[in-house]
PDB file of N, CA and C in Angstrom:
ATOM      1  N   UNK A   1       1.387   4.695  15.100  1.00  0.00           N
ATOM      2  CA  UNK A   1       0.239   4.092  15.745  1.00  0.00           C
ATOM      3  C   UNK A   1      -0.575   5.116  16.518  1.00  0.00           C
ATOM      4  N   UNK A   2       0.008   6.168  16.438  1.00  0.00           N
ATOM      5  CA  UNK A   2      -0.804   7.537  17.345  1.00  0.00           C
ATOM      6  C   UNK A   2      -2.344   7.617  16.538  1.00  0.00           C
ATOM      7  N   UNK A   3      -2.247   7.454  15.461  1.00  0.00           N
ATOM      8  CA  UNK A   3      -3.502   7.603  14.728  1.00  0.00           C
ATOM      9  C   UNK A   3      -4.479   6.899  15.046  1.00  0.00           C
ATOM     10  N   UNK A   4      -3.857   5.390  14.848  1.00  0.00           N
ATOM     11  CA  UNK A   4      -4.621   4.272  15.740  1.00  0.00           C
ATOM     12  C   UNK A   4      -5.295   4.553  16.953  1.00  0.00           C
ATOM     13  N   UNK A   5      -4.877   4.928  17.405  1.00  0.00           N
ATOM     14  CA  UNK A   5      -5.421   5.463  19.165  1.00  0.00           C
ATOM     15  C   UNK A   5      -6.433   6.674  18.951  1.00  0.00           C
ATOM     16  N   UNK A   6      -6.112   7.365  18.102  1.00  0.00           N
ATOM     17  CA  UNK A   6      -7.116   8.570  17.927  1.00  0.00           C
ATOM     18  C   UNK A   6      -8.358   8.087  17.320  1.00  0.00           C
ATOM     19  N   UNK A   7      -8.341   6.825  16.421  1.00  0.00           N
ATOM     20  CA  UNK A   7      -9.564   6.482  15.839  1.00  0.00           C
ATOM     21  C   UNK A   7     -10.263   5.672  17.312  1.00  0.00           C
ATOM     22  N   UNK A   8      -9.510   5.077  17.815  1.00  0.00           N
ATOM     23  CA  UNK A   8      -9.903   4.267  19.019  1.00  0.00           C
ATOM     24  C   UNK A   8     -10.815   4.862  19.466  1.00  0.00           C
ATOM     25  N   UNK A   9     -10.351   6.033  19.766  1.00  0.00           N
ATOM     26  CA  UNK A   9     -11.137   6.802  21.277  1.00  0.00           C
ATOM     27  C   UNK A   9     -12.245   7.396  20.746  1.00  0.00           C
ATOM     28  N   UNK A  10     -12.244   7.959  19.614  1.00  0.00           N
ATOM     29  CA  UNK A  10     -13.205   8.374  18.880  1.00  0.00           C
ATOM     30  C   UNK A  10     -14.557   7.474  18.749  1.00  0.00           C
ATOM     31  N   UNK A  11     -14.182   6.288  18.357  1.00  0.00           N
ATOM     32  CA  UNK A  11     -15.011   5.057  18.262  1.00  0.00           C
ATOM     33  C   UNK A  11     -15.898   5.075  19.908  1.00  0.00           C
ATOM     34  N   UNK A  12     -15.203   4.872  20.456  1.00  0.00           N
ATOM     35  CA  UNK A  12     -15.856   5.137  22.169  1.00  0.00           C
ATOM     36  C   UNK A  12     -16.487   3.888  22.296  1.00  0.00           C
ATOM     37  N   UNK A  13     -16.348   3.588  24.026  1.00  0.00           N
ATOM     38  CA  UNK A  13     -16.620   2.477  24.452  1.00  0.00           C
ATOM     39  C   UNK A  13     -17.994   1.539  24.139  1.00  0.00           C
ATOM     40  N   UNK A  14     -18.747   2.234  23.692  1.00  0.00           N
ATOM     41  CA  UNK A  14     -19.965   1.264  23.556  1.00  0.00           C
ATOM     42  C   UNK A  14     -20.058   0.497  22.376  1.00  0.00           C
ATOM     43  N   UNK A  15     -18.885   0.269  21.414  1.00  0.00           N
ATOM     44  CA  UNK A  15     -19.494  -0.481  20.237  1.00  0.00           C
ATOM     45  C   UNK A  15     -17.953  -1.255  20.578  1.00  0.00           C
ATOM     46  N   UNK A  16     -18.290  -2.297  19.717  1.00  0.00           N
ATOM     47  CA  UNK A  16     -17.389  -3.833  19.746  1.00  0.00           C
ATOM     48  C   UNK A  16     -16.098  -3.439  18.529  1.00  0.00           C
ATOM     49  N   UNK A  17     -14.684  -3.672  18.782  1.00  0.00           N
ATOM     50  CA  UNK A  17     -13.439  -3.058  17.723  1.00  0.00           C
ATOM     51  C   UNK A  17     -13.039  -4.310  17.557  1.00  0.00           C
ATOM     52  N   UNK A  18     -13.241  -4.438  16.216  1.00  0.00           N
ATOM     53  CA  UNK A  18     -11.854  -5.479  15.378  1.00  0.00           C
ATOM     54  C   UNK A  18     -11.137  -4.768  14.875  1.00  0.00           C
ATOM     55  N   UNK A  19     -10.100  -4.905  15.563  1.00  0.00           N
ATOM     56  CA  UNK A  19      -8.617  -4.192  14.386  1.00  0.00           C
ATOM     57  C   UNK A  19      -8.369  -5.085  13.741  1.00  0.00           C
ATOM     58  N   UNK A  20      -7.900  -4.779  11.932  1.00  0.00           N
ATOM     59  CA  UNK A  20      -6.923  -6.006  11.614  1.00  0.00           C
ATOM     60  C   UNK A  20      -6.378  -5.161  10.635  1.00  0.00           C
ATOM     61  N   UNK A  21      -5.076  -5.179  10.422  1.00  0.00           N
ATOM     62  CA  UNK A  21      -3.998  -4.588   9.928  1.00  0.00           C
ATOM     63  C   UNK A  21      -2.504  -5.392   9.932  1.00  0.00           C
ATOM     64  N   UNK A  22      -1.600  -4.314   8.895  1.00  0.00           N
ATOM     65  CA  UNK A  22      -0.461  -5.657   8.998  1.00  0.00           C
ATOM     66  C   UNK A  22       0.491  -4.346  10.058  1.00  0.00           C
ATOM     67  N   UNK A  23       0.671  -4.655  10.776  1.00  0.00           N
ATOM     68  CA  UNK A  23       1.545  -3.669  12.398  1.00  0.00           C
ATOM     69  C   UNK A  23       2.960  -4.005  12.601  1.00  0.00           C
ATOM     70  N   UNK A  24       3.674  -5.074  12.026  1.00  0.00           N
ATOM     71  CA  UNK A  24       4.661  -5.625  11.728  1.00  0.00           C
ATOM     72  C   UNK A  24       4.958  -5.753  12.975  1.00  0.00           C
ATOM     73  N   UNK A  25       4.153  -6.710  14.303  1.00  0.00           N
ATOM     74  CA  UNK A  25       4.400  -6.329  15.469  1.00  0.00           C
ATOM     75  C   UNK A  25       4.970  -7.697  15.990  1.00  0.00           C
ATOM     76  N   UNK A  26       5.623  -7.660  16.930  1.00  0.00           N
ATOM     77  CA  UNK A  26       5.853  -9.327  17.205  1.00  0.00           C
ATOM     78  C   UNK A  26       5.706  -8.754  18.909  1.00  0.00           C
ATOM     79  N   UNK A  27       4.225  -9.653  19.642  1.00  0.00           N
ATOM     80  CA  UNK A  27       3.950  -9.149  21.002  1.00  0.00           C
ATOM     81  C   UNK A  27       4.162 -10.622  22.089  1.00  0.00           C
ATOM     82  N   UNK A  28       4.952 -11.195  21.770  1.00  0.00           N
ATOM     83  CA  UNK A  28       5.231 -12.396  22.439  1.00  0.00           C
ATOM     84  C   UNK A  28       4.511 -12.805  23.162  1.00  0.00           C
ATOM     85  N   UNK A  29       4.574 -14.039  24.524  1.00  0.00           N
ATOM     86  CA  UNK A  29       3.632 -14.838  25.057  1.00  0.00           C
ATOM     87  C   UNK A  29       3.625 -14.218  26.577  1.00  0.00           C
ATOM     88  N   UNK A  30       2.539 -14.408  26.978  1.00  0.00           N
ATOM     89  CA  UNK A  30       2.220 -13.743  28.410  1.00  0.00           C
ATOM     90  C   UNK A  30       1.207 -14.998  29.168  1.00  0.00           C
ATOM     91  N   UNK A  31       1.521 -15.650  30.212  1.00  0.00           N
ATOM     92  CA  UNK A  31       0.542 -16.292  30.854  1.00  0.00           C
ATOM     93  C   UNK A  31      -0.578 -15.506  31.785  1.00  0.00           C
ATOM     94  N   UNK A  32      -1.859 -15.497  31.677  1.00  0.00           N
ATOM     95  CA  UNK A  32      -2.429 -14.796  32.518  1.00  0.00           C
ATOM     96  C   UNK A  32      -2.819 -13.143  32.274  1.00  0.00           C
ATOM     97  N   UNK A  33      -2.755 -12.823  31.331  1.00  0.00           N
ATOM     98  CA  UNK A  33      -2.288 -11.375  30.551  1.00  0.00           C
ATOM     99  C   UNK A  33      -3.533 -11.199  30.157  1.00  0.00           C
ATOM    100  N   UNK A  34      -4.068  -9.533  30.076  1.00  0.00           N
ATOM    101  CA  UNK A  34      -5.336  -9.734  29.919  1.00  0.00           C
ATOM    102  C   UNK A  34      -5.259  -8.963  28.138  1.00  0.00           C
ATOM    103  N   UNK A  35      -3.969  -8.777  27.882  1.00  0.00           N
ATOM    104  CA  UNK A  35      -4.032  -8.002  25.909  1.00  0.00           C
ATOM    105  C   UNK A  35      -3.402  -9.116  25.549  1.00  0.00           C
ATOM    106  N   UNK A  36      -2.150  -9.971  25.888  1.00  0.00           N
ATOM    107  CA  UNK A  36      -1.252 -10.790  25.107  1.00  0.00           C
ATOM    108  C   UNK A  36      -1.632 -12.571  25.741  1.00  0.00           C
ATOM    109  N   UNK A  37      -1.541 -13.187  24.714  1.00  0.00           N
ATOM    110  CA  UNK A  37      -2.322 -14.398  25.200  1.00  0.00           C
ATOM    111  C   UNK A  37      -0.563 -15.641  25.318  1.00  0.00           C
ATOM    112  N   UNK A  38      -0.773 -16.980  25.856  1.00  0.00           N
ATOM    113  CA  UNK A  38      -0.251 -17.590  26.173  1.00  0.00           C
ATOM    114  C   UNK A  38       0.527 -18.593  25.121  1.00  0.00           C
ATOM    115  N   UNK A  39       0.446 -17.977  23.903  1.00  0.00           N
ATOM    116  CA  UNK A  39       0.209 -18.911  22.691  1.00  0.00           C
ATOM    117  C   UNK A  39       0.963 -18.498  21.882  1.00  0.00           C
ATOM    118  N   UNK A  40       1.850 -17.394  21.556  1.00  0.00           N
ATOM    119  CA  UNK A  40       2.372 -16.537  21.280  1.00  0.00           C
ATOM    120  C   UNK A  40       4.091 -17.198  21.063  1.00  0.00           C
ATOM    121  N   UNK A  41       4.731 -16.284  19.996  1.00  0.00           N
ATOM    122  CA  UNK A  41       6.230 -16.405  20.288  1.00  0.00           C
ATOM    123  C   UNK A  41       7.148 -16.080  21.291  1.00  0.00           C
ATOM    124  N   UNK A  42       7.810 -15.944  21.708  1.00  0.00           N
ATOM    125  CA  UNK A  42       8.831 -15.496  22.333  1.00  0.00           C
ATOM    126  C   UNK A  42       9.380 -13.795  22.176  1.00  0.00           C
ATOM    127  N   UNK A  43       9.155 -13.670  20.916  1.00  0.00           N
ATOM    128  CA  UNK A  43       9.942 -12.616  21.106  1.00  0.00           C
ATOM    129  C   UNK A  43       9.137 -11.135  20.495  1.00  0.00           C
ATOM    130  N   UNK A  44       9.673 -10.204  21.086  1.00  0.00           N
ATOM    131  CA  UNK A  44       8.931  -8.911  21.143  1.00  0.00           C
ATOM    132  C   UNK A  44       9.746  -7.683  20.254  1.00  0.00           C
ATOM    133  N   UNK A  45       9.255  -7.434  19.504  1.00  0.00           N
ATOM    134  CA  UNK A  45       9.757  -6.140  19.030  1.00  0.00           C
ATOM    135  C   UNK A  45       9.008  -4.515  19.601  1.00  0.00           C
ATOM    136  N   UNK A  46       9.504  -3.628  18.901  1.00  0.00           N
ATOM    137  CA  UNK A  46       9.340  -2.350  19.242  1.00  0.00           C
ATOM    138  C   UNK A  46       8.163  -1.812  18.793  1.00  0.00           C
ATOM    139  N   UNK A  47       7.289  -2.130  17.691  1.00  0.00           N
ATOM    140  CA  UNK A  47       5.769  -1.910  17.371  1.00  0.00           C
ATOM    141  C   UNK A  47       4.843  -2.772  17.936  1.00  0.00           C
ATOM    142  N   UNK A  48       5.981  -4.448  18.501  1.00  0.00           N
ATOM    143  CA  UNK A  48       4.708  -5.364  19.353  1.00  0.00           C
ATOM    144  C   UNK A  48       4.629  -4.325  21.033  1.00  0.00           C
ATOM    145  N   UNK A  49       5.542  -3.441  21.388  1.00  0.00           N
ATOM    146  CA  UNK A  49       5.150  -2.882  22.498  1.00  0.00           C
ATOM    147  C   UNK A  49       4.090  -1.845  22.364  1.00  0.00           C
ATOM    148  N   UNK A  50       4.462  -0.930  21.145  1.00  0.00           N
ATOM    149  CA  UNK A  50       3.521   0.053  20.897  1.00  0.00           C
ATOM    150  C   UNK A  50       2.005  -0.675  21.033  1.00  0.00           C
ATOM    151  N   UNK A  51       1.983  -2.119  20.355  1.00  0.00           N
ATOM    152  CA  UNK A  51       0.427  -2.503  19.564  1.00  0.00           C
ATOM    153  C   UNK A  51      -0.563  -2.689  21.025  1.00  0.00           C
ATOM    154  N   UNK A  52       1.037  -3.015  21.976  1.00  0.00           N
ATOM    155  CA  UNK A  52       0.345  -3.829  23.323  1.00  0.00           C
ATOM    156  C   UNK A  52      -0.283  -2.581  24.293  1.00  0.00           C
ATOM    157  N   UNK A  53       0.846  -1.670  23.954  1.00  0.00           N
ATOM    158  CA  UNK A  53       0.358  -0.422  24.854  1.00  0.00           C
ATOM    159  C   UNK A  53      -1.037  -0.069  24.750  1.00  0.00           C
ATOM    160  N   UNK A  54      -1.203   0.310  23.192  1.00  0.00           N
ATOM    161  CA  UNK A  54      -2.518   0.681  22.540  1.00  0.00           C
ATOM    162  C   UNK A  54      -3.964  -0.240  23.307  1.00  0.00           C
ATOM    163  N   UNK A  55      -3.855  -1.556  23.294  1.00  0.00           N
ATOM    164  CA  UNK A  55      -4.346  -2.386  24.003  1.00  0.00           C
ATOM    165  C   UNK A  55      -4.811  -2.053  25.185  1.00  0.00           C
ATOM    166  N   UNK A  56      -3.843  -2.683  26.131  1.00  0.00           N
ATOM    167  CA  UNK A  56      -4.019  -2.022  27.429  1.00  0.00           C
ATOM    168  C   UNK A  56      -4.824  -0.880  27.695  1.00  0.00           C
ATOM    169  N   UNK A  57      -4.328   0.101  27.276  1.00  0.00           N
ATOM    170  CA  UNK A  57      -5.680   2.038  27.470  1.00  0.00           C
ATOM    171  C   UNK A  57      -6.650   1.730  26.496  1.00  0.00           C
ATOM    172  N   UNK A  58      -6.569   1.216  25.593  1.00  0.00           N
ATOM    173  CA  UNK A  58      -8.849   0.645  25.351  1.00  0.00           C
ATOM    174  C   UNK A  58      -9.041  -0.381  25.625  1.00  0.00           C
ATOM    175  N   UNK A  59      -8.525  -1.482  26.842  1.00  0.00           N
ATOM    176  CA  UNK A  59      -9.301  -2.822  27.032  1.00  0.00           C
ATOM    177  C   UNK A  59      -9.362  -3.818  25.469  1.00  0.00           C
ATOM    178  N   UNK A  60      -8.307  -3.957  25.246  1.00  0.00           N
ATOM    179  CA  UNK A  60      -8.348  -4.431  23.872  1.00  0.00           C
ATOM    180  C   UNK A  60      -7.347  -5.893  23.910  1.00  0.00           C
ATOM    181  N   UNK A  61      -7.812  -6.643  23.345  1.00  0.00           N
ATOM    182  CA  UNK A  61      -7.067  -8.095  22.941  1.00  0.00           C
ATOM    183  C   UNK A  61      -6.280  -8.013  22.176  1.00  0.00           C
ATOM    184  N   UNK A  62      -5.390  -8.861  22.157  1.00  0.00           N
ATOM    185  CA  UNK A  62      -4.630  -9.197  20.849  1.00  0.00           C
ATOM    186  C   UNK A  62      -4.579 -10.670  20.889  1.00  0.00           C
ATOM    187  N   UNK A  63      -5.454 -11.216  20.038  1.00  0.00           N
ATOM    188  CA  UNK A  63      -6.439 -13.008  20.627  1.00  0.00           C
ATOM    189  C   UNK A  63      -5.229 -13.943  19.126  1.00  0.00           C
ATOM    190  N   UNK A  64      -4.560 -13.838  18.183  1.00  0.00           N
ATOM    191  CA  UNK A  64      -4.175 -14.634  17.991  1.00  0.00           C
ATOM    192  C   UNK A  64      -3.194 -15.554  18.649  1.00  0.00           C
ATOM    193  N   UNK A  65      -2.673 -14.716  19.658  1.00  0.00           N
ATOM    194  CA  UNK A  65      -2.259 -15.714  20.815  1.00  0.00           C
ATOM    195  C   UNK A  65      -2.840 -16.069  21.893  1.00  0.00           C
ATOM    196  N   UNK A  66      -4.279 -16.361  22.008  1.00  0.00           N
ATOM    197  CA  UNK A  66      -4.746 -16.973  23.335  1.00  0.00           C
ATOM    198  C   UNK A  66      -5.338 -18.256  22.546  1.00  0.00           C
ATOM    199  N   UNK A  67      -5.433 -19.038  21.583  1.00  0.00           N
ATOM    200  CA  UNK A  67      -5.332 -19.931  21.143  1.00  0.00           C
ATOM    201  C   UNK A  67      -4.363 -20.453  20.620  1.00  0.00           C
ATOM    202  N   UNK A  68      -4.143 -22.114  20.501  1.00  0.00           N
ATOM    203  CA  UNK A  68      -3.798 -22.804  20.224  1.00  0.00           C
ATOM    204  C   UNK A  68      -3.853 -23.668  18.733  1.00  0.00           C
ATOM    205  N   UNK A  69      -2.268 -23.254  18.214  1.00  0.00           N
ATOM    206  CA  UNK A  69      -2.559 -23.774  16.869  1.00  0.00           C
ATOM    207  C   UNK A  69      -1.967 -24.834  16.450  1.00  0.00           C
ATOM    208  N   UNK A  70      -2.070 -25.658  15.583  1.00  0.00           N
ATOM    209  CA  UNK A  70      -0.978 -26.803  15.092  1.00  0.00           C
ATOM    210  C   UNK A  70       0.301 -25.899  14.158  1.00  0.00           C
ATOM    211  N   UNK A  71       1.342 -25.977  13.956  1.00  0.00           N
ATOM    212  CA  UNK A  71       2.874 -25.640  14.358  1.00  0.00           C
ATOM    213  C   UNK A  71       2.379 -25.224  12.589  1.00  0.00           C
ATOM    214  N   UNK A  72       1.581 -26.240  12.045  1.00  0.00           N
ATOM    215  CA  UNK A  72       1.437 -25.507  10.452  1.00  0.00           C
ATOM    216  C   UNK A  72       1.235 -23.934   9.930  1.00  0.00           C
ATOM    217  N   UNK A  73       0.009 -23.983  11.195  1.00  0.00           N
ATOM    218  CA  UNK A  73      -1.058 -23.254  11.199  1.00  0.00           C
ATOM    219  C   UNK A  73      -0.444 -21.694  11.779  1.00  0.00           C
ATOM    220  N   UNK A  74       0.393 -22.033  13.114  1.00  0.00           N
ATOM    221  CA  UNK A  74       1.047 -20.900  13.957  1.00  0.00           C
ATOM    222  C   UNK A  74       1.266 -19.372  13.442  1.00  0.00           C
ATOM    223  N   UNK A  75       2.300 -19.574  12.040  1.00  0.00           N
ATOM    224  CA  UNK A  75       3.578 -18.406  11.746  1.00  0.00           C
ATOM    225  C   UNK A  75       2.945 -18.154  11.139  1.00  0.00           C
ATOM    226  N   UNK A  76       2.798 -16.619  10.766  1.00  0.00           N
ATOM    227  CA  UNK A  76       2.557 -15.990   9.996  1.00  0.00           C
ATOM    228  C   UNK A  76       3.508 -15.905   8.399  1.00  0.00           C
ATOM    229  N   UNK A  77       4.822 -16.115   9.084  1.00  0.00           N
ATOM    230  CA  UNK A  77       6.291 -16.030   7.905  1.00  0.00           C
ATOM    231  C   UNK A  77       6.980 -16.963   8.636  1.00  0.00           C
ATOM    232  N   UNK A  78       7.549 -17.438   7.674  1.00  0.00           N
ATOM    233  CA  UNK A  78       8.539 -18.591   7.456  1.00  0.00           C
ATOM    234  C   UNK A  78       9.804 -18.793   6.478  1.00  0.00           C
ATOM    235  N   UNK A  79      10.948 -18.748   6.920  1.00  0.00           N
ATOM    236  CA  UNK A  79      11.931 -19.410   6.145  1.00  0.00           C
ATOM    237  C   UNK A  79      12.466 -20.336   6.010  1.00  0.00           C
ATOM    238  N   UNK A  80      12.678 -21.639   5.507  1.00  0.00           N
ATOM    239  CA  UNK A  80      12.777 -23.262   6.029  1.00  0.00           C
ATOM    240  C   UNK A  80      13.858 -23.033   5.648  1.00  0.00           C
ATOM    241  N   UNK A  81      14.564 -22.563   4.483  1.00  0.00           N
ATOM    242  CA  UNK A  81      16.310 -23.085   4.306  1.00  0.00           C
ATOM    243  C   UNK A  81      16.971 -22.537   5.690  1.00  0.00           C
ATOM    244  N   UNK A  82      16.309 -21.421   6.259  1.00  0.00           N
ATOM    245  CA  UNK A  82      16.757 -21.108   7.330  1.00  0.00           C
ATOM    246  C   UNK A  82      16.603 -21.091   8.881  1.00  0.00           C
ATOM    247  N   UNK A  83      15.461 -21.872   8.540  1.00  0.00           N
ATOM    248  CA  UNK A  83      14.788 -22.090   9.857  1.00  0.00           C
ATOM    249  C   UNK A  83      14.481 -20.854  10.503  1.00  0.00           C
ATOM    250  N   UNK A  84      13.739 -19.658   9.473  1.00  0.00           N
ATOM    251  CA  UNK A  84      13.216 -18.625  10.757  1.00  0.00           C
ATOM    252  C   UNK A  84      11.563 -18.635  10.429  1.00  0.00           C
ATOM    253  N   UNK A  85      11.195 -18.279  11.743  1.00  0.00           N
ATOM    254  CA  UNK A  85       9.700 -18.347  11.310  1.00  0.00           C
ATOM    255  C   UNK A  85       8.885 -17.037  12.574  1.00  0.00           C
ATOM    256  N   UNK A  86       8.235 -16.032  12.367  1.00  0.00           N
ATOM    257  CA  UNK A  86       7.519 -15.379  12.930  1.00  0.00           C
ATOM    258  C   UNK A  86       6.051 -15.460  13.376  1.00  0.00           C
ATOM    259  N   UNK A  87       5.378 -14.920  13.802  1.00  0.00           N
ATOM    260  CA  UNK A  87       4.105 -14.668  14.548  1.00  0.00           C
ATOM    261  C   UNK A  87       4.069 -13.148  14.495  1.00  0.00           C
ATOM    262  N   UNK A  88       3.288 -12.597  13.067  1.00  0.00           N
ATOM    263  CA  UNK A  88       3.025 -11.184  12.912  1.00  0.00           C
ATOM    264  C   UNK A  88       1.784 -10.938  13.431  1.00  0.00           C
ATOM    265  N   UNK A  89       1.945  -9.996  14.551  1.00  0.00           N
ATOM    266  CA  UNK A  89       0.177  -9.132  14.988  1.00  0.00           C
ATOM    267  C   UNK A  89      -0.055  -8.296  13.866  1.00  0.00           C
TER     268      UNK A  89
END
């Protein structure tokens, strides 16, 4: 994700960034958080810290969790025989 950050800064503050990429990140739920939104899973892996860090030092969102979805709509991945289901950033 170092690269990521290098295009970031490069880009420079005056123009508007959509990232979208697959980051294999899982950045869980934060109430009140100004990168991780309230809407989110539970649980956090080791590229959802990197994605969040990145965030944080350019003022950057990570908005699929500050809305609210129906439980269909939520996961990104799902396993039903097994009942696992994720929320990929």
């Amino acid at each position: 994700m170092g690269k990521l950050n290098e295009v970031i800064v490069e880009t420079g503050n005056y123009r508007e960034i959509l990232i979208a990429g697959d980051f294999n990140s899982r950045t869980g739920e934060k109430i009140n958080d100004l990168v991780v939104g309230p809407f989110g899973e539970e649980v956090i892996n080791d590229n959802g810290d990197k994605l969040i860090d990145i965030c944080e030092q350019n003022a950057l969102k990570i908005l699929n969790g500050y809305f609210k979805h129906k439980r269909i709509h939520q996961y990104t991945w799902h396993q039903d025989t097994q009942e696992l289901r994720s929320i990929i950033d």
